[in-house]
Protein backbone atom coordinates (compact mmCIF):
# COMPACT_ATOMS: atom_id res chain seq x y z
CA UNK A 1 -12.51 -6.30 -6.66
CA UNK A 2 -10.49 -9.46 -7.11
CA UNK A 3 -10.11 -9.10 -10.88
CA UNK A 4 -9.77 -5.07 -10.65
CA UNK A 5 -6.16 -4.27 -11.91
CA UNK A 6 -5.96 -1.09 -9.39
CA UNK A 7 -3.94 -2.26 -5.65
CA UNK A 8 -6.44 -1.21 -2.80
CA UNK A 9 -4.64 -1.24 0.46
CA UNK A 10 -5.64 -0.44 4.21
CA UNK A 11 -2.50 0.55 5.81
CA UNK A 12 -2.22 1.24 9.97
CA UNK A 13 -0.59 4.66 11.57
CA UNK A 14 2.78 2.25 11.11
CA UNK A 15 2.55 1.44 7.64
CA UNK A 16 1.59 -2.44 8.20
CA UNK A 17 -0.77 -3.56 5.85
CA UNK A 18 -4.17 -5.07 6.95
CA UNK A 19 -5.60 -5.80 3.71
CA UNK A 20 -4.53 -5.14 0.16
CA UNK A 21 -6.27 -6.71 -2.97
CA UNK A 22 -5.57 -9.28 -5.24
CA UNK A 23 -3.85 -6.78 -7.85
CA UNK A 24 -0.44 -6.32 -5.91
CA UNK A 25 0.38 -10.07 -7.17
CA UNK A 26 0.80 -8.99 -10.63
CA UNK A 27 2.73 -6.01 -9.68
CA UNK A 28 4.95 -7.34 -6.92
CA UNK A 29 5.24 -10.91 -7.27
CA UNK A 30 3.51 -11.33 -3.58
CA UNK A 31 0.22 -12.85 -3.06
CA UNK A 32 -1.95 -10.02 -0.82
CA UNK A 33 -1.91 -12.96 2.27
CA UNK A 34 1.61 -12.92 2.13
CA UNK A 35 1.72 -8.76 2.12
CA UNK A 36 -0.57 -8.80 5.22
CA UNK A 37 1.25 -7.59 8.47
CA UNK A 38 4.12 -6.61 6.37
CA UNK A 39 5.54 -3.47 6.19
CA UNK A 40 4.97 -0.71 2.87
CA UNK A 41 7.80 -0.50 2.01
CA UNK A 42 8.94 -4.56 2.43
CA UNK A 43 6.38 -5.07 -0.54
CA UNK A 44 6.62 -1.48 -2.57
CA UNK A 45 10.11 -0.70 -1.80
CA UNK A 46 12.07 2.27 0.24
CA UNK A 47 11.12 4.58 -2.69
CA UNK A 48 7.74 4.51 -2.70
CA UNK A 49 7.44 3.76 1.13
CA UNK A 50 9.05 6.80 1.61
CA UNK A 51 6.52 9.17 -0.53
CA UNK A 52 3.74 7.16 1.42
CA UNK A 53 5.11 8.65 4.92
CA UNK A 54 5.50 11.72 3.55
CA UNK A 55 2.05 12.19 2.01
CA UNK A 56 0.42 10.60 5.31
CA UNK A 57 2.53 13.43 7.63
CA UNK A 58 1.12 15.84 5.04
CA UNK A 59 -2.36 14.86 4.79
CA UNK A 60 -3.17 13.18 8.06
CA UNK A 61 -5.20 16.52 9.41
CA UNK A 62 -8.69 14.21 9.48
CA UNK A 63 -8.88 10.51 10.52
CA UNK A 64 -9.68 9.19 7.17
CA UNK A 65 -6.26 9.50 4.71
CA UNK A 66 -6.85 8.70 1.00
CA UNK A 67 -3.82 8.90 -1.55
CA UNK A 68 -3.25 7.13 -4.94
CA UNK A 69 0.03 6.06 -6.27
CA UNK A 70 1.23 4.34 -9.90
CA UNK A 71 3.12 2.07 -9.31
CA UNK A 72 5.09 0.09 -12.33
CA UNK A 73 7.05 -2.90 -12.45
């Protein structure tokens, strides 16, 4: 995964990130150590944070939450 150009993340019930991969960098300008413990929407922006809560209140009926996002620079 470290060459993939898609942006895996595993995000907590609070939006922190735990891990995301090496293709946030590109997109961002923030290596994934430095995005780790920070919040979605301190490395996506309030935009995109904000359709990430929203999909997560919509979806989160199981314990497992998948969603995909394009994100451009």
């Amino acid at each position: 995964m470290q060459h993939a150009a898609d942006v895996i993340a595993l995000v907590s019930p609070q939006f922190e990130i735990g891990y995301i991969s090496p293709g946030i960098e590109p997109l961002v300008g923030i290596s994934p150590a430095s995005c780790v413990g920070l919040h979605i929407r301190d490395v996506l922006g309030v935009d995109a944070a904000e359709d990430i809560v929203r999909a997560y209140d919509t979806l989160s009926l199981s314990d497992y939450v998948a969603c995909e996002w394009h994100l451009t620079n």
